[in-house]
Each structure stands twice: as C-alpha cells, then as structure tokens.
C-alpha atoms as a PDB file:
ATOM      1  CA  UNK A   1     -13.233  13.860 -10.801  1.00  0.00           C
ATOM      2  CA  UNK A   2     -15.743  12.028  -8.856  1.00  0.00           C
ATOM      3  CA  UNK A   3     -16.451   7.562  -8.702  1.00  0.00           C
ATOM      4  CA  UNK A   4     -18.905   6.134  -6.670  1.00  0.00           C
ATOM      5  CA  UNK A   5     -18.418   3.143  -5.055  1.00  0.00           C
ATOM      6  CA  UNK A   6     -20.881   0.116  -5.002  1.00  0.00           C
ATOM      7  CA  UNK A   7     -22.027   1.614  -1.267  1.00  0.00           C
ATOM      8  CA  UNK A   8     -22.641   4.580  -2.859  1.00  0.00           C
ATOM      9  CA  UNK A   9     -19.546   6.815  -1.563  1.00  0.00           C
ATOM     10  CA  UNK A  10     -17.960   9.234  -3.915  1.00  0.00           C
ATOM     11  CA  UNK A  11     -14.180   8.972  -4.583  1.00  0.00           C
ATOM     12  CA  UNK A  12     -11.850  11.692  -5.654  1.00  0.00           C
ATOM     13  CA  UNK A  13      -9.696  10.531  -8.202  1.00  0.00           C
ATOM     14  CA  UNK A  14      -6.922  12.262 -10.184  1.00  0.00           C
ATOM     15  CA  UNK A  15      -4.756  10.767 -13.065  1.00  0.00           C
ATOM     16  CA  UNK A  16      -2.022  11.749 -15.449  1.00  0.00           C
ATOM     17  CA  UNK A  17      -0.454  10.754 -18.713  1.00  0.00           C
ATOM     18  CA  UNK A  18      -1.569   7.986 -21.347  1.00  0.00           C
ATOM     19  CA  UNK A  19      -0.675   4.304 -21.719  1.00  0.00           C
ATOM     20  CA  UNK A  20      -0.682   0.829 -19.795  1.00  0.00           C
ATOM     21  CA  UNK A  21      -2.722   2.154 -16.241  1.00  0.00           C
ATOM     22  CA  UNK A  22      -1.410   2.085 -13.149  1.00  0.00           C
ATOM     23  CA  UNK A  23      -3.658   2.505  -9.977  1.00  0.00           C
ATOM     24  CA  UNK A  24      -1.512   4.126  -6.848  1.00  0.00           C
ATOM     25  CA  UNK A  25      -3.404   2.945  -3.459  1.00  0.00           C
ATOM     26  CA  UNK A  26      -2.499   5.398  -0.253  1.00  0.00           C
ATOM     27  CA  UNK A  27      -1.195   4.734   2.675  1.00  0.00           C
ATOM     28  CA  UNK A  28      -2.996   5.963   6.644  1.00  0.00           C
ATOM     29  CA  UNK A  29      -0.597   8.763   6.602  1.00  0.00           C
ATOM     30  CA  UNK A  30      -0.843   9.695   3.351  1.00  0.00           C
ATOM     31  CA  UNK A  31      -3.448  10.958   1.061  1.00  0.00           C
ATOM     32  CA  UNK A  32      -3.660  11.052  -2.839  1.00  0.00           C
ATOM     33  CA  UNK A  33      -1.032  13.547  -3.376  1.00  0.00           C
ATOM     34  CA  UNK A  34       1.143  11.016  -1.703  1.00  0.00           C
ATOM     35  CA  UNK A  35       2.041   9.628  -5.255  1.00  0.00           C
ATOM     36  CA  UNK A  36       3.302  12.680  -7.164  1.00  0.00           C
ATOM     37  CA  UNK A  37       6.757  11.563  -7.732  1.00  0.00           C
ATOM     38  CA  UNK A  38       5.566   8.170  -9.123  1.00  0.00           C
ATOM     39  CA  UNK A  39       2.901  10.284 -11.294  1.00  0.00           C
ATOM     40  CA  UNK A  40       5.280  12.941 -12.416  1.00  0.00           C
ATOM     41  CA  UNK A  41       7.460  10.121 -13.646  1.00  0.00           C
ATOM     42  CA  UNK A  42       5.452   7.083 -14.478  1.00  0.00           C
ATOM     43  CA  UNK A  43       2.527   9.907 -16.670  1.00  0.00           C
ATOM     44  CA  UNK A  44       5.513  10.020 -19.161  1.00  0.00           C
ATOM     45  CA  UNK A  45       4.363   6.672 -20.240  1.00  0.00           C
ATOM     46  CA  UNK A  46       1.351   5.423 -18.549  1.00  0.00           C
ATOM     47  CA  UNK A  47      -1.997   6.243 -17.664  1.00  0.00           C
ATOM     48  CA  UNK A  48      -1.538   6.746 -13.961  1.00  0.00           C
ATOM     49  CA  UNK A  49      -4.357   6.977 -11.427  1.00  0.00           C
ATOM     50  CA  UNK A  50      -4.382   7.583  -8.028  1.00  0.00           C
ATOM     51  CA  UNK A  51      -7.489   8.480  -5.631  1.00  0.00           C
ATOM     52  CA  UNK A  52      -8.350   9.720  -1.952  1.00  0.00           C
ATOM     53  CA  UNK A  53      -9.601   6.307   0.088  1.00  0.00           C
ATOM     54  CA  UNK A  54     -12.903   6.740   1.716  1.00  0.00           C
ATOM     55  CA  UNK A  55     -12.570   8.826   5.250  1.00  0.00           C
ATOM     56  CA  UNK A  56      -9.926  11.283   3.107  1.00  0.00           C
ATOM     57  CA  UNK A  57     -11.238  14.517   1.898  1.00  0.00           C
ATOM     58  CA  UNK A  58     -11.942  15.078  -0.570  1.00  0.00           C
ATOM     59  CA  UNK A  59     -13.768  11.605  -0.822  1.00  0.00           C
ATOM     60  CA  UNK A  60     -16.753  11.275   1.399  1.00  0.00           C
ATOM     61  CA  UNK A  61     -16.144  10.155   5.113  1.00  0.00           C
ATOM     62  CA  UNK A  62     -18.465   7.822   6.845  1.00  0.00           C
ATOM     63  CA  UNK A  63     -19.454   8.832  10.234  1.00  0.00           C
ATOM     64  CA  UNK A  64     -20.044   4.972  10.854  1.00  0.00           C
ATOM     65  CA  UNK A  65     -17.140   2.651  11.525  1.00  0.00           C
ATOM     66  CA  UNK A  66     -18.824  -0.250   9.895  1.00  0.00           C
ATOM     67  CA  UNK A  67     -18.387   1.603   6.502  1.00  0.00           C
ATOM     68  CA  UNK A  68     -14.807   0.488   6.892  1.00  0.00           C
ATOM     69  CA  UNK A  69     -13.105  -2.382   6.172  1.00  0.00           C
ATOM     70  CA  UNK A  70     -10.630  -4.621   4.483  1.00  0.00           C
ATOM     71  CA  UNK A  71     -12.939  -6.071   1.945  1.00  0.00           C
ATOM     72  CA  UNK A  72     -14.683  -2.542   1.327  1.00  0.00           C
ATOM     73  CA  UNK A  73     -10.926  -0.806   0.550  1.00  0.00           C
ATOM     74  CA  UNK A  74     -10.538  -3.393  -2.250  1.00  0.00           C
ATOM     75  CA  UNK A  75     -13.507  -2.621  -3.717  1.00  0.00           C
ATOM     76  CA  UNK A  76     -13.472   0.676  -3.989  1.00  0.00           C
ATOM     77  CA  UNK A  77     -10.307   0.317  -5.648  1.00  0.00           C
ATOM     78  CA  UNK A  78     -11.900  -1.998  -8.439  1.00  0.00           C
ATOM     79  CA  UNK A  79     -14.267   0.665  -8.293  1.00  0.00           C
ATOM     80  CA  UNK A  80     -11.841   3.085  -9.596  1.00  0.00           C
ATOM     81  CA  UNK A  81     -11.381   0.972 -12.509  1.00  0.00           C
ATOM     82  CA  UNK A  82     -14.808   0.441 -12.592  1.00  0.00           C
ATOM     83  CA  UNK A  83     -15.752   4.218 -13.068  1.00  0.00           C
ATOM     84  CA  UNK A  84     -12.742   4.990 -15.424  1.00  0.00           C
ATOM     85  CA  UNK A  85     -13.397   2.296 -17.768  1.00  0.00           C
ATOM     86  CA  UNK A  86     -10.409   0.389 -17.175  1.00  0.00           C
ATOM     87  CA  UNK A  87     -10.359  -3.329 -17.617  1.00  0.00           C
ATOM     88  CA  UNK A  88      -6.612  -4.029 -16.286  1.00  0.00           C
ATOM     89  CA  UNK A  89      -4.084  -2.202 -14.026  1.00  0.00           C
ATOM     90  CA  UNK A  90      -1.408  -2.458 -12.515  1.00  0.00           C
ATOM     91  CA  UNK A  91      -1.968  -2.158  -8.638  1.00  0.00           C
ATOM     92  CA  UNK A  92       1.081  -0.228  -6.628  1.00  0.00           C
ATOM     93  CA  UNK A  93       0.155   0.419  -2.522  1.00  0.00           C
ATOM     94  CA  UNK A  94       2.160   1.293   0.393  1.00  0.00           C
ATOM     95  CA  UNK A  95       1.518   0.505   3.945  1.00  0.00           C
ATOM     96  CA  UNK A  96      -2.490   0.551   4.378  1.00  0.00           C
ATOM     97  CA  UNK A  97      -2.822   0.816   0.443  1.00  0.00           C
ATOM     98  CA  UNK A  98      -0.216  -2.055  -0.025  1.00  0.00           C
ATOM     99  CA  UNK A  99      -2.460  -4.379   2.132  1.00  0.00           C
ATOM    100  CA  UNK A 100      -5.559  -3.001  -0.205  1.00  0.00           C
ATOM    101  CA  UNK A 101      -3.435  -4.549  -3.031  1.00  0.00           C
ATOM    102  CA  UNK A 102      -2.777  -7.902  -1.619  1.00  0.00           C
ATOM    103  CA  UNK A 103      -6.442  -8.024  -1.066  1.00  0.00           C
ATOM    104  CA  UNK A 104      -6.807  -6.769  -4.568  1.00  0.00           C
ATOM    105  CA  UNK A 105      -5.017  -9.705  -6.130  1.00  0.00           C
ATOM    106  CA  UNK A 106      -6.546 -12.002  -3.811  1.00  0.00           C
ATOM    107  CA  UNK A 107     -10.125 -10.727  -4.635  1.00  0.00           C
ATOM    108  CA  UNK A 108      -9.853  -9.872  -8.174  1.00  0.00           C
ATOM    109  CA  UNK A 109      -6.816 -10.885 -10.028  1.00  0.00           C
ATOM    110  CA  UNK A 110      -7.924 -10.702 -13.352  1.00  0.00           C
ATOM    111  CA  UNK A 111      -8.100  -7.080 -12.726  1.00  0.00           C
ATOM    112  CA  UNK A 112      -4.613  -6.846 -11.996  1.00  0.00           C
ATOM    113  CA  UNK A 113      -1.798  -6.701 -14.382  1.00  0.00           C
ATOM    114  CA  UNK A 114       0.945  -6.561 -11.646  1.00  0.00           C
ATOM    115  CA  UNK A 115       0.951  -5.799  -8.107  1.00  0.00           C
ATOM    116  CA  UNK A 116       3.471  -4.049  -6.026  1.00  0.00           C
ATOM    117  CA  UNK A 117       3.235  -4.178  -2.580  1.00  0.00           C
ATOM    118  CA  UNK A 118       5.313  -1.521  -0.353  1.00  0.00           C
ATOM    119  CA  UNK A 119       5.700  -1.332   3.048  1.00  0.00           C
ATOM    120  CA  UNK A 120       3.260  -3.631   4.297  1.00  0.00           C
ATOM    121  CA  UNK A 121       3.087  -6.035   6.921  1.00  0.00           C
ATOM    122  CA  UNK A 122       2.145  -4.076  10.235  1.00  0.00           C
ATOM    123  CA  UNK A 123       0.429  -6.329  12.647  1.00  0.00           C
ATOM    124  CA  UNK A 124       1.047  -9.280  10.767  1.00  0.00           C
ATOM    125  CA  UNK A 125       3.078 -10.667  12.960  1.00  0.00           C
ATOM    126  CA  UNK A 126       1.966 -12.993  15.256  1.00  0.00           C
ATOM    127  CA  UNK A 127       3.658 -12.351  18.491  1.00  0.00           C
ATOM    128  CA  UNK A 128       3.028  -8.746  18.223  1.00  0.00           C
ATOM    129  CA  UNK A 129      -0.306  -8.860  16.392  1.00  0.00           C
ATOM    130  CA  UNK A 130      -2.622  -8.348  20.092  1.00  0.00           C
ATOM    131  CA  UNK A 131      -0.239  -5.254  20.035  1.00  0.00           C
ATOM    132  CA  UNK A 132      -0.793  -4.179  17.193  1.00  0.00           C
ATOM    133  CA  UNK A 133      -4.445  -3.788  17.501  1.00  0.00           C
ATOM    134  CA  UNK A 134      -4.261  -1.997  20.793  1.00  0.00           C
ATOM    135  CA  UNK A 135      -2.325   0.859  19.428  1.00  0.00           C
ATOM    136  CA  UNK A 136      -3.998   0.941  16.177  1.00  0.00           C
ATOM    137  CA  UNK A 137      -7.416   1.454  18.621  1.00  0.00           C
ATOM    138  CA  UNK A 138      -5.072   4.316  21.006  1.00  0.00           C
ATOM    139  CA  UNK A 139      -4.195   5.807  17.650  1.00  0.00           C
ATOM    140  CA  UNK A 140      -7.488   6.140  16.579  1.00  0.00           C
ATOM    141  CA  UNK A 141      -9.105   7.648  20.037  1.00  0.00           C
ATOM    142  CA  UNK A 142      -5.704  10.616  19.602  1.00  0.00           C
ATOM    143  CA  UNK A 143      -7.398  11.440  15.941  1.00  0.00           C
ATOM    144  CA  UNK A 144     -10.500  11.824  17.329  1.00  0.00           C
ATOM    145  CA  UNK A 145      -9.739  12.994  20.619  1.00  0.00           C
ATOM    146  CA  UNK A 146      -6.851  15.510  19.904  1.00  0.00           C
ATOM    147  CA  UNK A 147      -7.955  16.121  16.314  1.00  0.00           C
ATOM    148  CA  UNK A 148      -5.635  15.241  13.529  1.00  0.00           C
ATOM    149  CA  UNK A 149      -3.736  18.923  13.551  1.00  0.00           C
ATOM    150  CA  UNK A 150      -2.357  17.957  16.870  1.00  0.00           C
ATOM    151  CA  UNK A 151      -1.524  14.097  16.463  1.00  0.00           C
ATOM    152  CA  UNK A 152       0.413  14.784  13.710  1.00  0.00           C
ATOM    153  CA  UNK A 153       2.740  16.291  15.311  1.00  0.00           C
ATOM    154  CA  UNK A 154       3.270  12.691  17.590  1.00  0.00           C
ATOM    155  CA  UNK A 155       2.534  10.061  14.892  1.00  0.00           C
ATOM    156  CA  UNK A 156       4.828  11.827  12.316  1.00  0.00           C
ATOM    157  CA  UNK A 157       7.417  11.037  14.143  1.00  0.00           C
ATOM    158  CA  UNK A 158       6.957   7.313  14.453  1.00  0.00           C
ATOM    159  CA  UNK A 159      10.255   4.592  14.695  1.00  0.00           C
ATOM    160  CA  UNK A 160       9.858   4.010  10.950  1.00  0.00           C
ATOM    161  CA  UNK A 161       9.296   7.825   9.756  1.00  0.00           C
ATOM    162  CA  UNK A 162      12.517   9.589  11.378  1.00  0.00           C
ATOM    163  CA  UNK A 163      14.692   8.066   8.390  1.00  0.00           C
ATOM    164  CA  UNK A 164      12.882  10.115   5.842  1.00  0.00           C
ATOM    165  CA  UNK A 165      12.661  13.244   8.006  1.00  0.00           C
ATOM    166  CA  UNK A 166      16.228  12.834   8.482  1.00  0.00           C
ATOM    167  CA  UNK A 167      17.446  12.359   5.108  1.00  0.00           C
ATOM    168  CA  UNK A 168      14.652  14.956   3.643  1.00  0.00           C
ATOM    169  CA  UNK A 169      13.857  17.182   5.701  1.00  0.00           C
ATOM    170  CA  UNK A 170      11.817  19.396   3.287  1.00  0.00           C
ATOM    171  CA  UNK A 171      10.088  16.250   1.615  1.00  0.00           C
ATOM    172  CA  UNK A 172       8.979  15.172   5.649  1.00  0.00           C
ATOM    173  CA  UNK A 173       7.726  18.531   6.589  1.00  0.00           C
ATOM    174  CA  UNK A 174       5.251  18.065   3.043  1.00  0.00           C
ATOM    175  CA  UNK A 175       4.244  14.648   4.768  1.00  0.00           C
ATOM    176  CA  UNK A 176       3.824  15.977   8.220  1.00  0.00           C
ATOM    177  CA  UNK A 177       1.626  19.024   7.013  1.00  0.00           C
ATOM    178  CA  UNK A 178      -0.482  16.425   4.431  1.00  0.00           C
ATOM    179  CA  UNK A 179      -1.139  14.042   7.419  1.00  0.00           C
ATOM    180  CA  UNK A 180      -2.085  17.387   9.861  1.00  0.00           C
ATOM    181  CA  UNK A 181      -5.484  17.534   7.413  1.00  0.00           C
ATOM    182  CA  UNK A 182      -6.529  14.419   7.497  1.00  0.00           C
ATOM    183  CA  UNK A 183     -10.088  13.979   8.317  1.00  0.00           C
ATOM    184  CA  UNK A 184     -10.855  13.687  12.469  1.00  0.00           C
ATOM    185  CA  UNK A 185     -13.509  11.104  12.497  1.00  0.00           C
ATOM    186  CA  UNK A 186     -11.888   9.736   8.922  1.00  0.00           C
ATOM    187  CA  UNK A 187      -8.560   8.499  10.309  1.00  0.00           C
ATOM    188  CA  UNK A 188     -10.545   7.633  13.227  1.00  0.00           C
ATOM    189  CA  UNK A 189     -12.417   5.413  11.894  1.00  0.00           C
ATOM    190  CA  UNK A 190      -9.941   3.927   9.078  1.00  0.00           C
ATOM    191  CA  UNK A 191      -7.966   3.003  12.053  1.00  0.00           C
ATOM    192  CA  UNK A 192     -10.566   1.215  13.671  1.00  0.00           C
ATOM    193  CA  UNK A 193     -12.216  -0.523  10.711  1.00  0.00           C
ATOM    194  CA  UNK A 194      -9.491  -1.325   8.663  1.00  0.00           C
ATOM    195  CA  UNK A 195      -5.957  -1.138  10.639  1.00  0.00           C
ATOM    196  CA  UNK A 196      -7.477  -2.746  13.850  1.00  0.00           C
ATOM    197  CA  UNK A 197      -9.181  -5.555  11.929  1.00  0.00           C
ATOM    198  CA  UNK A 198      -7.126  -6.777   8.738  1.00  0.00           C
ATOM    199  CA  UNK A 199      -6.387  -9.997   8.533  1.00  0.00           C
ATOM    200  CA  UNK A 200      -2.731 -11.276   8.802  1.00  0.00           C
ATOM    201  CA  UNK A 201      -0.983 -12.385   5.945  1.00  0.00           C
ATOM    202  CA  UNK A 202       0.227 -14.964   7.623  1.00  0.00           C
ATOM    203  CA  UNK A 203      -3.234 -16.750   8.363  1.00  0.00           C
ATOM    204  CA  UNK A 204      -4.268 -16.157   4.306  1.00  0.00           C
ATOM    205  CA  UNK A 205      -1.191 -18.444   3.586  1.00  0.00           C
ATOM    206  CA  UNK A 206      -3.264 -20.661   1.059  1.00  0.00           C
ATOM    207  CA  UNK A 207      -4.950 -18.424  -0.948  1.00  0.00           C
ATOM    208  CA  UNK A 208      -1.494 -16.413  -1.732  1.00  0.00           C
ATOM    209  CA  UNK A 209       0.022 -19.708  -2.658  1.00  0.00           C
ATOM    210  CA  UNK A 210      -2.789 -20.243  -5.240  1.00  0.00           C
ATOM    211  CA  UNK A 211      -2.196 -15.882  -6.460  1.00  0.00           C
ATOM    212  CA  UNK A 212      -0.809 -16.368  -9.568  1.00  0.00           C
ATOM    213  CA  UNK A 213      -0.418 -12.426 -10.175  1.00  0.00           C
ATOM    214  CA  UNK A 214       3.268 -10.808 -10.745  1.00  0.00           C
ATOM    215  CA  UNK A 215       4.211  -9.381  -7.431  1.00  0.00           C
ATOM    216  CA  UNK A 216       6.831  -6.808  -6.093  1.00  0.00           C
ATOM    217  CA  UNK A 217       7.156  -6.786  -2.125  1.00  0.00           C
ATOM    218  CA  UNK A 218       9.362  -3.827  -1.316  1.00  0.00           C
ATOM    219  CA  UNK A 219      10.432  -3.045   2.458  1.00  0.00           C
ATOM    220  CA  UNK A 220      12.983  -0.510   4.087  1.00  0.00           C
ATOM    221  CA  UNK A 221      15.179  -1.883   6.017  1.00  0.00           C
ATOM    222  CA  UNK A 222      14.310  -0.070   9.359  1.00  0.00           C
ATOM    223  CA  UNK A 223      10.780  -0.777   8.738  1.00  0.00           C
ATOM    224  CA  UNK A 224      11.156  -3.204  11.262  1.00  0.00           C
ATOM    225  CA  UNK A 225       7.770  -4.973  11.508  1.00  0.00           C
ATOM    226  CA  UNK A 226       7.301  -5.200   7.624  1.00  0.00           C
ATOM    227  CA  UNK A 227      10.712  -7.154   6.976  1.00  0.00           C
ATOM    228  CA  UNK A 228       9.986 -10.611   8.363  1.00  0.00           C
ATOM    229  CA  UNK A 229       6.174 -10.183   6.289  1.00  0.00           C
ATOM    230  CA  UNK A 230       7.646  -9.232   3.354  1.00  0.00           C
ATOM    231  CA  UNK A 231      10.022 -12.374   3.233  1.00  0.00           C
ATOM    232  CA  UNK A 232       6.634 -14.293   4.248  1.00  0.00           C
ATOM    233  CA  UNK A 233       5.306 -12.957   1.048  1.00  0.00           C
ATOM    234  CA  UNK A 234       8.274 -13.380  -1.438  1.00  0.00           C
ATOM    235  CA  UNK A 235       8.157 -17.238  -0.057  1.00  0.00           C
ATOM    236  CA  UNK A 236       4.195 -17.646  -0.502  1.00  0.00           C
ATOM    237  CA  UNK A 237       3.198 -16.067  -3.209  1.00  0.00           C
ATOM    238  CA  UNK A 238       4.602 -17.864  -6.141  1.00  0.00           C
ATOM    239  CA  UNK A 239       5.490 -15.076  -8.546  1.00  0.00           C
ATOM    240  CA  UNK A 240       6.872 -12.675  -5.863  1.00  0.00           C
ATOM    241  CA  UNK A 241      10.201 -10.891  -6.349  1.00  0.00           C
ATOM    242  CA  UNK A 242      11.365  -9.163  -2.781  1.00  0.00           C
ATOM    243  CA  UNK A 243      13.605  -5.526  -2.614  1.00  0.00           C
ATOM    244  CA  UNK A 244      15.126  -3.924   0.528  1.00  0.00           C
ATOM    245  CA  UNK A 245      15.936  -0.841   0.522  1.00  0.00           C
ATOM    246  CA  UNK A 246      18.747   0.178   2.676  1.00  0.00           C
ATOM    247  CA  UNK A 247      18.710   2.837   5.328  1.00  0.00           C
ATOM    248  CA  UNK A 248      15.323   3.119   4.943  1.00  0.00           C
ATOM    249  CA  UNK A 249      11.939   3.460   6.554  1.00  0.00           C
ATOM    250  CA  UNK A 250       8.297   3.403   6.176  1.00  0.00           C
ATOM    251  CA  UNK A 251       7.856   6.232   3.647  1.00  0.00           C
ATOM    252  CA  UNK A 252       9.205   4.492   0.861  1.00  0.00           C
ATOM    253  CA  UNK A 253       8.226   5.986  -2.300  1.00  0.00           C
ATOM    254  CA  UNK A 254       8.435   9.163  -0.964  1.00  0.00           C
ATOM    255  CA  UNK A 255      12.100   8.839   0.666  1.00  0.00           C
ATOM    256  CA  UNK A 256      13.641   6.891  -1.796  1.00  0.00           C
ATOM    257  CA  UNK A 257      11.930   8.204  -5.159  1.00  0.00           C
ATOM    258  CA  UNK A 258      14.385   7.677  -7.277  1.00  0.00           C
ATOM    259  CA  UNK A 259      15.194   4.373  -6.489  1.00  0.00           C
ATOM    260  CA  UNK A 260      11.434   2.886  -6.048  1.00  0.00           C
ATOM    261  CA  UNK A 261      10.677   4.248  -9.866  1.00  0.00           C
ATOM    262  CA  UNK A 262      13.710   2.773 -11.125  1.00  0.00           C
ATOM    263  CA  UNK A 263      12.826  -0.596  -9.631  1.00  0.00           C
ATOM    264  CA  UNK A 264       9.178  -0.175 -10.472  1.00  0.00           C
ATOM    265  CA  UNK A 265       9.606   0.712 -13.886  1.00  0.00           C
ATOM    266  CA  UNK A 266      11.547  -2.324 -14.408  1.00  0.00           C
ATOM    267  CA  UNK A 267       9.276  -4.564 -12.706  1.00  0.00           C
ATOM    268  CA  UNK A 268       6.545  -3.238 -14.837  1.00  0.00           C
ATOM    269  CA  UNK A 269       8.834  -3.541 -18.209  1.00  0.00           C
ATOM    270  CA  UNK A 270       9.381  -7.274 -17.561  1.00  0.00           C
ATOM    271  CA  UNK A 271       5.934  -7.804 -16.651  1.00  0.00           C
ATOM    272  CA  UNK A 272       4.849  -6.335 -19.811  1.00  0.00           C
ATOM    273  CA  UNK A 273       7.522  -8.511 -21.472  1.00  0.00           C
ATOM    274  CA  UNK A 274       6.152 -11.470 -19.972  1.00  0.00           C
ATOM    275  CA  UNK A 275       9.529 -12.237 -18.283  1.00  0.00           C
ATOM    276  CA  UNK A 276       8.202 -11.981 -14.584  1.00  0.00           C
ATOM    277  CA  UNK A 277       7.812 -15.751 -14.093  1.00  0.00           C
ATOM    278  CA  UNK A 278       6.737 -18.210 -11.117  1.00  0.00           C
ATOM    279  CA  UNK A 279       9.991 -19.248  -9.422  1.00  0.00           C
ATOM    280  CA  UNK A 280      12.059 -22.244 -11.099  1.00  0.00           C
ATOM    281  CA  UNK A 281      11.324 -24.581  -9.261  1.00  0.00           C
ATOM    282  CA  UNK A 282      15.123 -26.076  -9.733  1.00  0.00           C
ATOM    283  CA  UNK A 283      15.844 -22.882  -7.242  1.00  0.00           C
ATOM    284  CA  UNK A 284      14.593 -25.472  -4.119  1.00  0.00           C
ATOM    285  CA  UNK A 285      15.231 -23.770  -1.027  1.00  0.00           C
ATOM    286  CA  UNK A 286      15.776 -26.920   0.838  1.00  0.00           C
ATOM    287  CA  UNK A 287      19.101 -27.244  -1.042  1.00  0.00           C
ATOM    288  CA  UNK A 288      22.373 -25.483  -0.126  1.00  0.00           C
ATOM    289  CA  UNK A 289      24.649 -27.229  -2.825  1.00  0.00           C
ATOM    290  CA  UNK A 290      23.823 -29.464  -5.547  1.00  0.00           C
ATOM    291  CA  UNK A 291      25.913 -32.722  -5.009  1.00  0.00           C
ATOM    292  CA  UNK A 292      24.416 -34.973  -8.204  1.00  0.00           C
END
C-alpha cells in the first residue's frame, strides 16, 4: 500500500501481524525488505510496519536534493502512522533510519512508545565529522556517476560490512544484490540531503537530556565510528539502556538476527511493563565506591 507524505510523496509501506505496532525505519543500504527477520518474528505478536524512505523504489524519488532532509525523514515516518491510523509505535532504525528515530523522539515523542536506535552515530564525531561529509558527498557523485549496479559492488564491502559477509555469506550476497537496485539519483540525493547534512548528536546534547522516551542504543563492536556515539547516547538521554554486540558490524539486525530480536523483544516487554525506567539516580557515575 501507498501513504502520502505532508509534501505530497507517496510511500510504500508493507506490514504484518496484529498487536502493539512497531514501525521499522531503513537504513542507506538497505531498503524495506531490510526488516524481514524482525517482521517474520515480531508479526507473531505485533502489528509490524515497515516502509521504503523517499528516493527508494518503490516510493517516489525526488529529482531535487532539497526534498531531502533530516527533518523531512522524520516526518514521513509520523506520516506512516499518520496514514495507517496509528496513534503510538514503537520506533526501531538502523544506521540512516536509527538517526530518523532519534529525530523521531526528539520531534514527536508522544508518538513513540519506545525507540531503538541501531547502528547509528556516523559522522557524529567531532574530529572526524569534516570527513565524514566529504565522503558522504564522494559517495553520492559514485551513485550517480557509476550508477548504483556498479557501486555496490565497492560500498558493500565497507570496514563495517565484511563481518556480516564473513559470517553469512548467503545473508550478505541478499544485501549486496538489495543495495545494487537502489535508485541512481535516489541514493544520490539521500546522501547529499540527509547523510551530508544531519546534525551531530553530540551538538543536540540538551534536547536528548530533556527526551524522556524509553531508548535502546545498540552498536557492533567493529562498528567503529558508532561506539563512542552510542555511549554519548546511553549517558544523555535519560532512559537509555546501551548493547554491544560482539564481533559485529554495521548490519546489525541482519547479521545478528537472533540476538537483536531476543534483546528487542525484551526491551519492548519491559517497556510495555512499565519497568524501563530513567536511571537511579543513586547509580552516580562520579562514584567508584560508596565509603558512607
């Protein structure tokens, strides 16, 4: 089915199952059919949706660059809700989709029941952030230029995407081939307008201190440039849990299935249970041993 977006765009959504709903957000290598393992497992007992971001066929794809942005990727995915009559999810995104969440809870938290943030943190960092946004802007002129058939091939292969290829490599090759039709000018220009131009999470310190919404950071542990972000966010946002999985990469729900739907399920069960709470604030990390 079909959602249109407050720009007008249409969105291609799919979902599965009945129950509490929970809203999957891609990442920029992935497309909706990224999720299946969660929605295989999670449609046993919720209603889970999970959509093609604008610039991924078969959603509509912009020609213009200024269609894209931070602010415009949360929206649309309140505009999911939106057109599926949905009230409250919970939010789960990895990489590109997990930023989209943080924004999500920053922009709208009474939309969101939980959020679950995987993966993210690339170009947060500030010595490596004028970095970040170069190759984010060479990536984008290799979609466009070489098409994404061809690029593939290279940004498959990334420092963060060999672990999954090497543990699975049947599951990588389905990655490599769903990232081979992505959308030319769609990548392109996700790249430029959203990649190349997020804000850090490290400059929208105050606002996460004042997100009150239960929050799951997971990272891979040879996700190198999401680690030292994700320990940024378990401090700041003050009902953040934080989970590293080991041996692992970028591709987290994807290479480690059975383990991230474990650990999501029971971060969902204890949010549902109300026992996801703010940290104690007895647990004072200025303290190494309590003396009195």
């Amino acid at each position: 089915m079909a959602i249109t977006t407050k720009d007008g765009l249409k969105l291609h959504v799919e979902e599965a199952g009945s129950g509490t709903p929970i809203l999957f957000i891609h990442e920029f290598g992935g497309n909706h059919l990224s999720w299946e393992p969660q929605l295989n497992y999670f449609a046993r007992r919720h209603r889970c949706i999970t959509y093609a971001a604008r610039g991924y066929p078969p959603s509509d794809v912009p020609t213009d660059v200024a269609a894209y942005s931070q602010a415009n990727a949360a929206d649309d995915a309140v505009a999911v809700l939106d057109g599926l009559g949905i009230d409250k999810a919970h939010i789960v995104g990895l990489s590109m989709g997990g930023f989209c969440t943080v924004h999500f809870g920053l922009r709208t938290p009474e939309r969101a029941l939980s959020l679950t943030v995987a993966g993210a943190g690339y170009g947060c960092e500030k010595q490596f952030e004028d970095y970040f946004r170069g190759v984010s802007l060479e990536v984008a002129d290799n979609f466009q230029r070489l098409g994404a058939r061809e690029f593939a091939k290279i940004y498959a292969l990334g420092a963060s995407r060999v672990q999954f290829q090497n543990k699975d490599p049947r599951g990588w090759q389905a990655f490599a081939e769903r990232l081979a039709t992505h959308s030319d000018i769609g990548a392109s220009n996700t790249m430029r307008g959203v990649q190349a131009r997020r804000p850090s999470f490290y400059d929208l310190e105050d606002e996460l201190k004042r997100m009150d919404v239960p929050t799951l950071v997971v990272v891979g542990d040879e996700d190198d440039h999401c680690l030292q972000p994700g320990i940024f966010l378990k401090k700041t946002i003050p009902a953040c849990g934080l989970s590293v999985f080991p041996k692992t990469g970028h591709t987290l729900n994807l290479e480690e299935p059975a383990a991230f739907n474990a650990l999501l399920a029971e971060f969902i069960a204890q949010v549902e249970a109300g026992a996801w709470l703010k940290r104690d604030p007895r647990a004072d990390a200025a303290q190494v041993m309590r003396t009195k």
